[in-house]
C-alpha atoms as a PDB file:
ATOM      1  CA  UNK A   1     220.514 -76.968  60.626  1.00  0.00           C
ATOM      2  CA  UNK A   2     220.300 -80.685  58.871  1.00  0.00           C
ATOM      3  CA  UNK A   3     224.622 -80.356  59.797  1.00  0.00           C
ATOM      4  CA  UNK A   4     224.071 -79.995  62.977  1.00  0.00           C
ATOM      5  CA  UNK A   5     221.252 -82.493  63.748  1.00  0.00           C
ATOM      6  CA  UNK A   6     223.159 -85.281  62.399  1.00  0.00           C
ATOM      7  CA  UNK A   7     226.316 -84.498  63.645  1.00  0.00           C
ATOM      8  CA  UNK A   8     225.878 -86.568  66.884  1.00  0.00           C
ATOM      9  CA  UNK A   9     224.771 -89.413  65.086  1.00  0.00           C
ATOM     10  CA  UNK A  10     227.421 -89.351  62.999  1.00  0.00           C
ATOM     11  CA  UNK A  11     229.781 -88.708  66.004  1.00  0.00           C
ATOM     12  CA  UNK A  12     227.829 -91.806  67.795  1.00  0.00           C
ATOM     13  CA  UNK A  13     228.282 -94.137  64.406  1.00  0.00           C
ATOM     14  CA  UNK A  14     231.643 -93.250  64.541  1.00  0.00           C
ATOM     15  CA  UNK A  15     232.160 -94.387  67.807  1.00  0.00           C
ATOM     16  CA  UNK A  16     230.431 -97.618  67.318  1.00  0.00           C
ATOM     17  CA  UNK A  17     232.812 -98.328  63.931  1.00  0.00           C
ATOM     18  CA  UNK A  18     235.970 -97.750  65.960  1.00  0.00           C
ATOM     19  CA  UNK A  19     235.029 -99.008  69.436  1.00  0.00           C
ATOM     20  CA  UNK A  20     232.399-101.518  68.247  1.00  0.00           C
ATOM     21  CA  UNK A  21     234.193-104.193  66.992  1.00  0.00           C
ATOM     22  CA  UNK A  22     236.664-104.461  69.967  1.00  0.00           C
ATOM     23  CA  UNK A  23     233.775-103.973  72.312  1.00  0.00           C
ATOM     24  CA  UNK A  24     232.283-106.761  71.042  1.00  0.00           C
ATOM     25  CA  UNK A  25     234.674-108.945  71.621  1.00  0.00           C
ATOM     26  CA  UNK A  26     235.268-108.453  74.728  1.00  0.00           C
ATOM     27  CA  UNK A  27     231.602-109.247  75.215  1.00  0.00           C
ATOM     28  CA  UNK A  28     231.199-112.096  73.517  1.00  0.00           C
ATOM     29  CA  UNK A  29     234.403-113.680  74.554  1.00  0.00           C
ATOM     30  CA  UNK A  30     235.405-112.458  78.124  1.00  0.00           C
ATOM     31  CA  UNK A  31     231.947-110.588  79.924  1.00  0.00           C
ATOM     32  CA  UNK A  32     229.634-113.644  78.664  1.00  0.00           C
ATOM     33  CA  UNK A  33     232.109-116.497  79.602  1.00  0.00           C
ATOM     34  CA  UNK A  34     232.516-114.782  82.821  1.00  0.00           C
ATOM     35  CA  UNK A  35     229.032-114.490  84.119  1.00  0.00           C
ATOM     36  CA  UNK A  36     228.309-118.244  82.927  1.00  0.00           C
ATOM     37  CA  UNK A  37     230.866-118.812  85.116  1.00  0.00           C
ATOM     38  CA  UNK A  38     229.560-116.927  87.990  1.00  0.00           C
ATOM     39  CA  UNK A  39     226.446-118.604  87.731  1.00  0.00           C
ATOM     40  CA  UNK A  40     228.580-121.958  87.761  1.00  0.00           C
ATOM     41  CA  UNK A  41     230.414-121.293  90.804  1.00  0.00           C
ATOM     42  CA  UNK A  42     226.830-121.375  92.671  1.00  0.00           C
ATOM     43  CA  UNK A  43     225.243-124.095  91.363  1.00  0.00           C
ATOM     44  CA  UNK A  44     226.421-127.774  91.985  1.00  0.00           C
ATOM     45  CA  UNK A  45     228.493-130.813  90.496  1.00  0.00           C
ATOM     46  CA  UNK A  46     225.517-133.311  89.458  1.00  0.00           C
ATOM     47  CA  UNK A  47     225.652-136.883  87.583  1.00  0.00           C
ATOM     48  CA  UNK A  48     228.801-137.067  85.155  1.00  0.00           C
ATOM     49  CA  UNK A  49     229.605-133.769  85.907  1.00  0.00           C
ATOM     50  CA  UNK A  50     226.404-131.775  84.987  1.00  0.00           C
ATOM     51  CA  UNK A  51     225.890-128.667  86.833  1.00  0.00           C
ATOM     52  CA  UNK A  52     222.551-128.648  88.563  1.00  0.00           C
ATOM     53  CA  UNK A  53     220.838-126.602  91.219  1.00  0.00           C
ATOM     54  CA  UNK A  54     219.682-124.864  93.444  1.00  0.00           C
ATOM     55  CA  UNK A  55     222.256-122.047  94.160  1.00  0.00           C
ATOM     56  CA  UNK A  56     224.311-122.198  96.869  1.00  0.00           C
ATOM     57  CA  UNK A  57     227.370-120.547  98.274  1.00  0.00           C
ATOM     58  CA  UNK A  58     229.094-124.056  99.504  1.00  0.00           C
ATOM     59  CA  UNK A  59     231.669-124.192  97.011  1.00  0.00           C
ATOM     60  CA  UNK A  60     232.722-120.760  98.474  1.00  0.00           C
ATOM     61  CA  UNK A  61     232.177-122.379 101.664  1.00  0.00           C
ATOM     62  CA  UNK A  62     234.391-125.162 100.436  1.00  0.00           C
ATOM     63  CA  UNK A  63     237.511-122.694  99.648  1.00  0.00           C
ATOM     64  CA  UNK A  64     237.664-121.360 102.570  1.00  0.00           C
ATOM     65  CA  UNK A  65     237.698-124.504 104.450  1.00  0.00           C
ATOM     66  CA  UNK A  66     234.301-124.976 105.744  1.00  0.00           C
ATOM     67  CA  UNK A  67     233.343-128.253 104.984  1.00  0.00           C
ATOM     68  CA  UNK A  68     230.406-130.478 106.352  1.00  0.00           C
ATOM     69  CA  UNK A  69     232.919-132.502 108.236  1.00  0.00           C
ATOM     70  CA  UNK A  70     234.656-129.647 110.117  1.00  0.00           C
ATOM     71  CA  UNK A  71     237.636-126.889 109.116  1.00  0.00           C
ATOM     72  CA  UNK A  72     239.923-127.747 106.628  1.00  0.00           C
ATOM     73  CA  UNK A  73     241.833-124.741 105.401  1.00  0.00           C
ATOM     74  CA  UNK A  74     243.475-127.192 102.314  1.00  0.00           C
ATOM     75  CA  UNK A  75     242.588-124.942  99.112  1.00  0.00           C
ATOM     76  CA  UNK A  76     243.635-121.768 101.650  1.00  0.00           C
ATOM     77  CA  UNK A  77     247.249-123.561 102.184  1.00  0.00           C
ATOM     78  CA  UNK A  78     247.300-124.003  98.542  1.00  0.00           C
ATOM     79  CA  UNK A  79     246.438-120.821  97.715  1.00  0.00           C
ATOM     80  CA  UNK A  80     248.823-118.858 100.105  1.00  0.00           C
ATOM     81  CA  UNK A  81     251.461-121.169  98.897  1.00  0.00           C
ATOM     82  CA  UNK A  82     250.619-119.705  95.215  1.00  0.00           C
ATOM     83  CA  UNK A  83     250.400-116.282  96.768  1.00  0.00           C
ATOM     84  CA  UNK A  84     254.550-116.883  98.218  1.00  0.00           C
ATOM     85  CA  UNK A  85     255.327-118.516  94.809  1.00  0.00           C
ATOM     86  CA  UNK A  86     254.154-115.465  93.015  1.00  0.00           C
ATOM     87  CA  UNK A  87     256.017-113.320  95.543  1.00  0.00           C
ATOM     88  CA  UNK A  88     259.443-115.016  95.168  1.00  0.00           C
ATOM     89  CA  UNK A  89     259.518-115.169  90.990  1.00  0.00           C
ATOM     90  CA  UNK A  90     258.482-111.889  91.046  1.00  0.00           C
ATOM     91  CA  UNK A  91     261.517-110.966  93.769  1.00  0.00           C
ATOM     92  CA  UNK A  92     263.955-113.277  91.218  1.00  0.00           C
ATOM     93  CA  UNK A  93     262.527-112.169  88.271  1.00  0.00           C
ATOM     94  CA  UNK A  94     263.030-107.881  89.511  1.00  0.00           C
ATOM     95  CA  UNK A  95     266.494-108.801  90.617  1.00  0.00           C
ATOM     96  CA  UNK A  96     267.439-110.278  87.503  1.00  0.00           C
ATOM     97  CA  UNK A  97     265.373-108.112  84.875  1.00  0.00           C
ATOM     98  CA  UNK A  98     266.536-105.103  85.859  1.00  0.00           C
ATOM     99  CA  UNK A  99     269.813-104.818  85.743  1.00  0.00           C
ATOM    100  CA  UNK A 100     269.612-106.497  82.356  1.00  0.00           C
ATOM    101  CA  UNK A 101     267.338-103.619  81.314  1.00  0.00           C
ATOM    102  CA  UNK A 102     269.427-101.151  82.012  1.00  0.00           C
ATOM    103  CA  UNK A 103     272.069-103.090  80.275  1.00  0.00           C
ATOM    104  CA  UNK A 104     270.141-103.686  77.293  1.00  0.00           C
ATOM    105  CA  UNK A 105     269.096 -99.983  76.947  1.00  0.00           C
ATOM    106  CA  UNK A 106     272.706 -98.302  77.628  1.00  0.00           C
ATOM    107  CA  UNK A 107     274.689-101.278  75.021  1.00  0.00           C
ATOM    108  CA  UNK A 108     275.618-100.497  71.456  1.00  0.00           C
ATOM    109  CA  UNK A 109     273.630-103.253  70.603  1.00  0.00           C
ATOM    110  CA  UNK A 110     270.421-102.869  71.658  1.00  0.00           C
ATOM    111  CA  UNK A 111     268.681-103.712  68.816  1.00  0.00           C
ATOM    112  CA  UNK A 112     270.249-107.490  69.039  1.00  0.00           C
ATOM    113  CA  UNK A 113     270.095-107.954  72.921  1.00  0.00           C
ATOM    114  CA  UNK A 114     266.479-107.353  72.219  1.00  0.00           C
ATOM    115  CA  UNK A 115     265.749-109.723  69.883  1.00  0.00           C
ATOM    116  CA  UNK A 116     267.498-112.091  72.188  1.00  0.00           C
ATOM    117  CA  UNK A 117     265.097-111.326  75.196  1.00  0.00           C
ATOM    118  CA  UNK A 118     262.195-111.677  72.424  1.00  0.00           C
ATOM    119  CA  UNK A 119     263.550-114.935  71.019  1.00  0.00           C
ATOM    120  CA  UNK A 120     262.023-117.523  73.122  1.00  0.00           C
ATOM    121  CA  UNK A 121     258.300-116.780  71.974  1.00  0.00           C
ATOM    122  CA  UNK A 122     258.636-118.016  68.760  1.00  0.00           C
ATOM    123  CA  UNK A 123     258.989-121.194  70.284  1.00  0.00           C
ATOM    124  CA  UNK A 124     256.131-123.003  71.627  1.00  0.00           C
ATOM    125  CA  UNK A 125     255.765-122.612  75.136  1.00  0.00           C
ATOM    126  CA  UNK A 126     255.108-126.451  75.760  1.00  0.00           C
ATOM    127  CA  UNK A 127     258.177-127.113  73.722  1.00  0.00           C
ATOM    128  CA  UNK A 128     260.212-124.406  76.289  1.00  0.00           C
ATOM    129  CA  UNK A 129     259.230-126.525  79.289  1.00  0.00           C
ATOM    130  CA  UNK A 130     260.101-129.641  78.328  1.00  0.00           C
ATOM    131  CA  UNK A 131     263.120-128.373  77.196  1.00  0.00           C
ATOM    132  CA  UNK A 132     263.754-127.578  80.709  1.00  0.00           C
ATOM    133  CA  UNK A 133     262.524-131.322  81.494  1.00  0.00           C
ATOM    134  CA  UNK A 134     265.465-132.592  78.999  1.00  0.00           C
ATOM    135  CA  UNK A 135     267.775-130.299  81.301  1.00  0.00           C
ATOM    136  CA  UNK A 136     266.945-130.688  84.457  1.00  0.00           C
ATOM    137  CA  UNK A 137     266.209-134.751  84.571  1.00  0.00           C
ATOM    138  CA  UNK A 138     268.352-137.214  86.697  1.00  0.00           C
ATOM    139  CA  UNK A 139     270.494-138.418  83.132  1.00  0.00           C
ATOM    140  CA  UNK A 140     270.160-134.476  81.453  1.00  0.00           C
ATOM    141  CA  UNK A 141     272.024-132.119  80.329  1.00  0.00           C
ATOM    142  CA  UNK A 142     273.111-130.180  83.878  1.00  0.00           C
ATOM    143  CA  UNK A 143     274.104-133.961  85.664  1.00  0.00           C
ATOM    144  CA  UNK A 144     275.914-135.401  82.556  1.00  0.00           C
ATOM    145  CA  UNK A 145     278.161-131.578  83.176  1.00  0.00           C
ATOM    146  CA  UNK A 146     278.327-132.758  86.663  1.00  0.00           C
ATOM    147  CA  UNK A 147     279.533-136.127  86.311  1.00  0.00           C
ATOM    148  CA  UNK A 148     281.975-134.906  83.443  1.00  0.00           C
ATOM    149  CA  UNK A 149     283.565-133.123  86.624  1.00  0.00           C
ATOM    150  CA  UNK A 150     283.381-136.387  88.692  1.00  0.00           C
ATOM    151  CA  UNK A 151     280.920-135.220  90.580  1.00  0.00           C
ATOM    152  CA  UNK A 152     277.248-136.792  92.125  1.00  0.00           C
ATOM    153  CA  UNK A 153     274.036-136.094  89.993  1.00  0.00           C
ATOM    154  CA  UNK A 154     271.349-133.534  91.423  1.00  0.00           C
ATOM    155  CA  UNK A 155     267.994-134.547  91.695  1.00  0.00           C
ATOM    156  CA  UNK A 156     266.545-131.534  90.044  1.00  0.00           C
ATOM    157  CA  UNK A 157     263.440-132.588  88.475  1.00  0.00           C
ATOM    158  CA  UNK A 158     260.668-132.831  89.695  1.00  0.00           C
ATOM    159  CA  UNK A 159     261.301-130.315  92.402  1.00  0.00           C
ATOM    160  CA  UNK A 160     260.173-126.728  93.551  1.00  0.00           C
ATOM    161  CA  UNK A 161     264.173-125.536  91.705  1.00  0.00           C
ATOM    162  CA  UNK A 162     262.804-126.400  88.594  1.00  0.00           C
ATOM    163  CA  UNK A 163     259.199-124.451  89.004  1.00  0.00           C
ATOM    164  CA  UNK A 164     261.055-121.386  89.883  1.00  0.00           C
ATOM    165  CA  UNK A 165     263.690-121.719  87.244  1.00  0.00           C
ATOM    166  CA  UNK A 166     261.373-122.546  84.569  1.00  0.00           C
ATOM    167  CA  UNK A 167     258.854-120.131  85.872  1.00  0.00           C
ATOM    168  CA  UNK A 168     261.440-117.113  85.801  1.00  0.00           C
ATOM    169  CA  UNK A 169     262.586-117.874  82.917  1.00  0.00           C
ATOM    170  CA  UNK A 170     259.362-117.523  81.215  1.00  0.00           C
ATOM    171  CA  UNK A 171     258.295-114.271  82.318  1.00  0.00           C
ATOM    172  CA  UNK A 172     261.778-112.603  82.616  1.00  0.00           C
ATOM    173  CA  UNK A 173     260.603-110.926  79.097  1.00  0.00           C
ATOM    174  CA  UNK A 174     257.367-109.318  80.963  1.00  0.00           C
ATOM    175  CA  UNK A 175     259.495-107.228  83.208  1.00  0.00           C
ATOM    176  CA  UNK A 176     262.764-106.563  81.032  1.00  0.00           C
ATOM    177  CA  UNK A 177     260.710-104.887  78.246  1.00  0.00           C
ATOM    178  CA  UNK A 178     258.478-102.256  80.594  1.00  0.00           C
ATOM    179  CA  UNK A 179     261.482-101.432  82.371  1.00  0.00           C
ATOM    180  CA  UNK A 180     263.716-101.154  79.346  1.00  0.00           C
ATOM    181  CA  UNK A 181     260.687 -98.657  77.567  1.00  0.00           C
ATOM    182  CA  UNK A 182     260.892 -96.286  81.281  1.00  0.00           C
ATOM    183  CA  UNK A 183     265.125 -96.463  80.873  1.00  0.00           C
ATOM    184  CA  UNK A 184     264.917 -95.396  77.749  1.00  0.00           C
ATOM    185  CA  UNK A 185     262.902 -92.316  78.738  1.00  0.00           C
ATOM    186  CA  UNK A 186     265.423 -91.712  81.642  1.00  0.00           C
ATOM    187  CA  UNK A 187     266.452 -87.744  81.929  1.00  0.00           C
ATOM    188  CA  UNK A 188     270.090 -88.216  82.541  1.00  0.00           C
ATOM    189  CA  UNK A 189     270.500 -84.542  83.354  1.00  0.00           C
ATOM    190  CA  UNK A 190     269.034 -85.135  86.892  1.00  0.00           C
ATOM    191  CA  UNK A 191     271.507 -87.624  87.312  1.00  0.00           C
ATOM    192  CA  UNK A 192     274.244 -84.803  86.630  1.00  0.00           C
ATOM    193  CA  UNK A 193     272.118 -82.696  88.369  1.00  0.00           C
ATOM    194  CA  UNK A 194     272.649 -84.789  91.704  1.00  0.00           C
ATOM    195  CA  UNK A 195     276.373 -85.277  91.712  1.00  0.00           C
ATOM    196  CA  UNK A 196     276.836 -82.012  91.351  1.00  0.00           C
ATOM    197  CA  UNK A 197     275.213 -81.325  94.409  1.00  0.00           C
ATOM    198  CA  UNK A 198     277.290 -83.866  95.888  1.00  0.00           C
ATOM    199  CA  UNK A 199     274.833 -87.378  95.708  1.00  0.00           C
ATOM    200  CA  UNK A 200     277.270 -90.261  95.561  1.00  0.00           C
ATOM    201  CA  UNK A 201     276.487 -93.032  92.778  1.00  0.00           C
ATOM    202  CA  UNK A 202     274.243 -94.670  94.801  1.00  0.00           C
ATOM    203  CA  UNK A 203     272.482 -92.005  96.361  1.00  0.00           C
ATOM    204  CA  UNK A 204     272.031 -90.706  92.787  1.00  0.00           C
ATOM    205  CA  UNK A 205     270.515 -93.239  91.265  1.00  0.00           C
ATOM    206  CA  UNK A 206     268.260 -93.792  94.214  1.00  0.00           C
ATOM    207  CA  UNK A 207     267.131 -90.136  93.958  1.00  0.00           C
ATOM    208  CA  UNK A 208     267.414 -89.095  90.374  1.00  0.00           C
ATOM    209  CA  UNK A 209     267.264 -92.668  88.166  1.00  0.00           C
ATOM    210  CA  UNK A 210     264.931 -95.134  90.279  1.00  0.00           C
ATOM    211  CA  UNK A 211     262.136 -92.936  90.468  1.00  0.00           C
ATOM    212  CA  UNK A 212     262.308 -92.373  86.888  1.00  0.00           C
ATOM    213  CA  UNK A 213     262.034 -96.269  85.906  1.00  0.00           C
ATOM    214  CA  UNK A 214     258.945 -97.272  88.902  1.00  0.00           C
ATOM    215  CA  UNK A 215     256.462 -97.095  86.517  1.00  0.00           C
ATOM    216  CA  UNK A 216     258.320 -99.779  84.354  1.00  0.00           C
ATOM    217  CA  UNK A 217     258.824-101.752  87.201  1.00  0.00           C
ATOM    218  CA  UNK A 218     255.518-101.395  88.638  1.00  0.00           C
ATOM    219  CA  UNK A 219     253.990-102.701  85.309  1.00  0.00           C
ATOM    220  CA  UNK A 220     256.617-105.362  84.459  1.00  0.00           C
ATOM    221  CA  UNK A 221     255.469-106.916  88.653  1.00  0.00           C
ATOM    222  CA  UNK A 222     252.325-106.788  87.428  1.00  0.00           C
ATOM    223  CA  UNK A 223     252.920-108.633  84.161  1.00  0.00           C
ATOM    224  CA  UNK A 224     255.180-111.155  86.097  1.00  0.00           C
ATOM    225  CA  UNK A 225     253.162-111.489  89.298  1.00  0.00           C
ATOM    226  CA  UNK A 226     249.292-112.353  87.864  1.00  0.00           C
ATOM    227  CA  UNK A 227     250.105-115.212  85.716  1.00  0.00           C
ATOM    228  CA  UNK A 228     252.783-116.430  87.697  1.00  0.00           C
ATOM    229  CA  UNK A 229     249.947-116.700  90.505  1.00  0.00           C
ATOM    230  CA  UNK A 230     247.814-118.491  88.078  1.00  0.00           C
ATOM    231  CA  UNK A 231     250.356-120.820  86.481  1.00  0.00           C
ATOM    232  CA  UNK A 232     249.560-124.506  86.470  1.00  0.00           C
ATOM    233  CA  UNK A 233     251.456-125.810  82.990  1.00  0.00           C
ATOM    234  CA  UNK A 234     254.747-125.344  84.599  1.00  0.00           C
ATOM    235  CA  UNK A 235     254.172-126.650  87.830  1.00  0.00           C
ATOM    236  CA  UNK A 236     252.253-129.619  86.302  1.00  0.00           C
ATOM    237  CA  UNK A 237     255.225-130.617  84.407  1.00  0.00           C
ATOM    238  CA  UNK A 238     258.234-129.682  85.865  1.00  0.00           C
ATOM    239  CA  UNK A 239     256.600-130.627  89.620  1.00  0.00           C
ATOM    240  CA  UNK A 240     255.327-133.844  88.337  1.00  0.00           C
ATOM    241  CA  UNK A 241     252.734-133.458  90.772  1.00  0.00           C
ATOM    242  CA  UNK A 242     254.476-132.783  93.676  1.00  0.00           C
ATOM    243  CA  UNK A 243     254.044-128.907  92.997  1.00  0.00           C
ATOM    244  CA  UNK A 244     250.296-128.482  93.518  1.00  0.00           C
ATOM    245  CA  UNK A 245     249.172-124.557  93.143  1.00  0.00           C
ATOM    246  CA  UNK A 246     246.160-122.942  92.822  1.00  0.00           C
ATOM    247  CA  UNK A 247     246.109-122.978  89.197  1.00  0.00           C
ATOM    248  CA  UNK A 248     246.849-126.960  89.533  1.00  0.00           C
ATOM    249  CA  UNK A 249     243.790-126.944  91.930  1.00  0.00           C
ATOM    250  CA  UNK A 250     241.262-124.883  89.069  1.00  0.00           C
ATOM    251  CA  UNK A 251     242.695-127.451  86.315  1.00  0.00           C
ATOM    252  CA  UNK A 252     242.108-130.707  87.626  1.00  0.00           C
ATOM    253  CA  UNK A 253     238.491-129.346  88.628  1.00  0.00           C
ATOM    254  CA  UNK A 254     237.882-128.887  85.330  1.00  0.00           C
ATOM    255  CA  UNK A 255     239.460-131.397  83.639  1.00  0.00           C
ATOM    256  CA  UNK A 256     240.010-134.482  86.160  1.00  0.00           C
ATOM    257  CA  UNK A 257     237.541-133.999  88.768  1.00  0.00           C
ATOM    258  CA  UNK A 258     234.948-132.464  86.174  1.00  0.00           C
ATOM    259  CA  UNK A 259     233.558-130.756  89.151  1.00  0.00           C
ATOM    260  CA  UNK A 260     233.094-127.009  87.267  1.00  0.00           C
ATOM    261  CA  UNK A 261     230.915-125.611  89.960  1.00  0.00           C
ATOM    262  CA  UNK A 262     233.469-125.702  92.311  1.00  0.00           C
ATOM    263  CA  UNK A 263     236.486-125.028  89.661  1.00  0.00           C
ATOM    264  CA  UNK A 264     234.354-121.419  88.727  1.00  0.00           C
ATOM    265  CA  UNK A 265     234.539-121.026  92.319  1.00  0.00           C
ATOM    266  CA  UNK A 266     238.415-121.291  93.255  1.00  0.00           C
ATOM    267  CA  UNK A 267     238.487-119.305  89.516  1.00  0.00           C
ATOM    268  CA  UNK A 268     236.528-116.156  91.008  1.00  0.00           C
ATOM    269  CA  UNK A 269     238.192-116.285  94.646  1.00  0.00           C
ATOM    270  CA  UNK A 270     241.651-116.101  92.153  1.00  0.00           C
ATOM    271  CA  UNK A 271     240.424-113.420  90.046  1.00  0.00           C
ATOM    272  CA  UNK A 272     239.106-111.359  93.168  1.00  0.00           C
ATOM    273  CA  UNK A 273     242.425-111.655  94.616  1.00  0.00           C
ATOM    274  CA  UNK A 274     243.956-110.267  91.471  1.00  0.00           C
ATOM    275  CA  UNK A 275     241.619-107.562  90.840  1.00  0.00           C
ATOM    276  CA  UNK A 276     241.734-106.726  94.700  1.00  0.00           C
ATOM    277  CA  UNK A 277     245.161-106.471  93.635  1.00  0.00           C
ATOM    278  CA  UNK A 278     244.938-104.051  91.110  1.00  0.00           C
ATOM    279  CA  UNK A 279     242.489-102.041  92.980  1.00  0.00           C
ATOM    280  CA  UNK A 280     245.514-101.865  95.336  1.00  0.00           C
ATOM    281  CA  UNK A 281     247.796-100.533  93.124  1.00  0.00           C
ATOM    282  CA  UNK A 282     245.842 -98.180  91.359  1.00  0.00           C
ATOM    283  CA  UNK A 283     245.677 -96.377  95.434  1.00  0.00           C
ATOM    284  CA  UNK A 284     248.711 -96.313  96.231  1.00  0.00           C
ATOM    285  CA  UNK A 285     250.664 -96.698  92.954  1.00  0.00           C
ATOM    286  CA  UNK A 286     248.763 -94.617  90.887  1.00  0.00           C
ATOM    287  CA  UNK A 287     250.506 -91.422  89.152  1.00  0.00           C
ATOM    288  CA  UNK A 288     250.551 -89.719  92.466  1.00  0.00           C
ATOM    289  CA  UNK A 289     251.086 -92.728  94.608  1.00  0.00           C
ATOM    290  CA  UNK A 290     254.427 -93.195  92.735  1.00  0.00           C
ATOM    291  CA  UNK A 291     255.302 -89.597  93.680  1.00  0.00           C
ATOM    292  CA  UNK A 292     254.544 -90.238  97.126  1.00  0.00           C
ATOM    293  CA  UNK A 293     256.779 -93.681  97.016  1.00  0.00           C
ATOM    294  CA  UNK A 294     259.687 -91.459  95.796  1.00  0.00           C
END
């Protein structure tokens, strides 16, 4: 009887051991920070940057371009802007990833390709971009190939080339490795299966090897797409200020401007965006929204 009074608690306490300490965490560092910013994004930016009261909704107000001295849809260019920039290193970043997935997963060499992909983060990321500075500026390393073939420099940096270079480049890795984990699952057999029946190369692998790897793809868009959204390091350094995104925008509100009411704002309008996002794909791309896609 005493066995199986305490077995729930014991059940519960070990629940709380395993779960707990994670749990907590998450608490401490991600729920609390997040509501203090919640509460930030309706108060106000007071003397030397002190948040003060009452609550309001006008830094909403302010996103969305309703201002006191009429419509200006600035932070709503900015952020559809971020929204395209996403879109097209995620397109580049798909197109490029993978192919080298499959390549990667079908090679000899796996094992070695993979560290390769890998490779880059033991680097410091700061360190990465700049070395793309080193490449890409007017005296670097891609106009001093140039002029060794008598030919004009390229005025590469700052410019939007070098965002989206250096941006793909960085998150390549978040979509070759999910993809590369759902080829490696891949049942070949219904490959065989389709040429049999008479499916051309291309018709087979759009019937019998594509559907296999959308949930790698799926995840590696979503690993690629949300910080590539939220970026601001990249475009900070390799625009030179001439690339202004939303995560530019959140950045200098909290560092420059020291305005954090209204930073907390554009932060939550972001993070709705991404969760709406994710809402969005857990519809229609769920387990059996990716059956319905294929």
């Amino acid at each position: 009887m005493n066995r199986s009074a305490t077995s729930p608690a014991r059940r519960l306490f070990e629940l709380l051991l395993t779960v707990g300490p994670g749990a907590l965490w998450l608490v401490v560092f991600m729920l609390v920070p997040a509501l203090l910013m919640l509460e930030a994004s309706f108060l106000q930016r007071g003397p030397y940057g002190r948040l003060v009261g009452p609550y309001t909704v006008a830094n909403y107000l302010r996103f969305f371009g309703f201002t006191p001295e009429g419509y200006d849809p600035l932070y709503l260019a900015i952020l559809w802007r971020s929204a395209v920039f996403a879109v097209g290193v995620t397109v580049i970043t798909l197109l490029l990833g993978y192919p080298l997935a499959f390549a990667i997963a079908t090679s000899r060499r796996k094992e070695a390709l993979l560290l390769l992909v890998v490779l880059p983060f033991w680097t410091n990321f700061l360190i990465r971009i700049y070395a793309w500075i080193v490449i890409f500026q007017r005296h670097g390393v891609v106009n001093a190939l140039l002029g060794a073939f008598g030919l004009e420099p390229l005025h590469l940096y700052p410019s939007w080339f070098a965002v989206y270079v250096a941006t793909v480049y960085t998150y390549l890795p978040f979509l070759v490795l999910p993809v590369y984990t759902a080829v490696e699952r891949i049942d070949w057999t219904l490959l065989e299966a389709a040429q049999d029946l008479g499916a051309g190369r291309i018709r087979g692998f759009l019937h019998a090897v594509l559907p296999q790897t959308l949930p790698g793809i799926v995840a590696g868009v979503l690993l690629v797409f949300i910080p590539a959204l939220g970026t601001f390091v990249i475009s900070d350094l390799l625009g030179a200020g001439r690339v202004v995104l939303i995560g530019n925008v959140i950045q200098q509100q909290f560092g420059v401007v020291r305005d954090w009411a209204f930073g907390s704002a554009a932060a939550y309008v972001l993070m709705a965006l991404v969760l709406l996002g994710l809402w969005g794909y857990a519809r229609v791309a769920g387990e059996e929204g990716l059956d319905r896609l294929v």
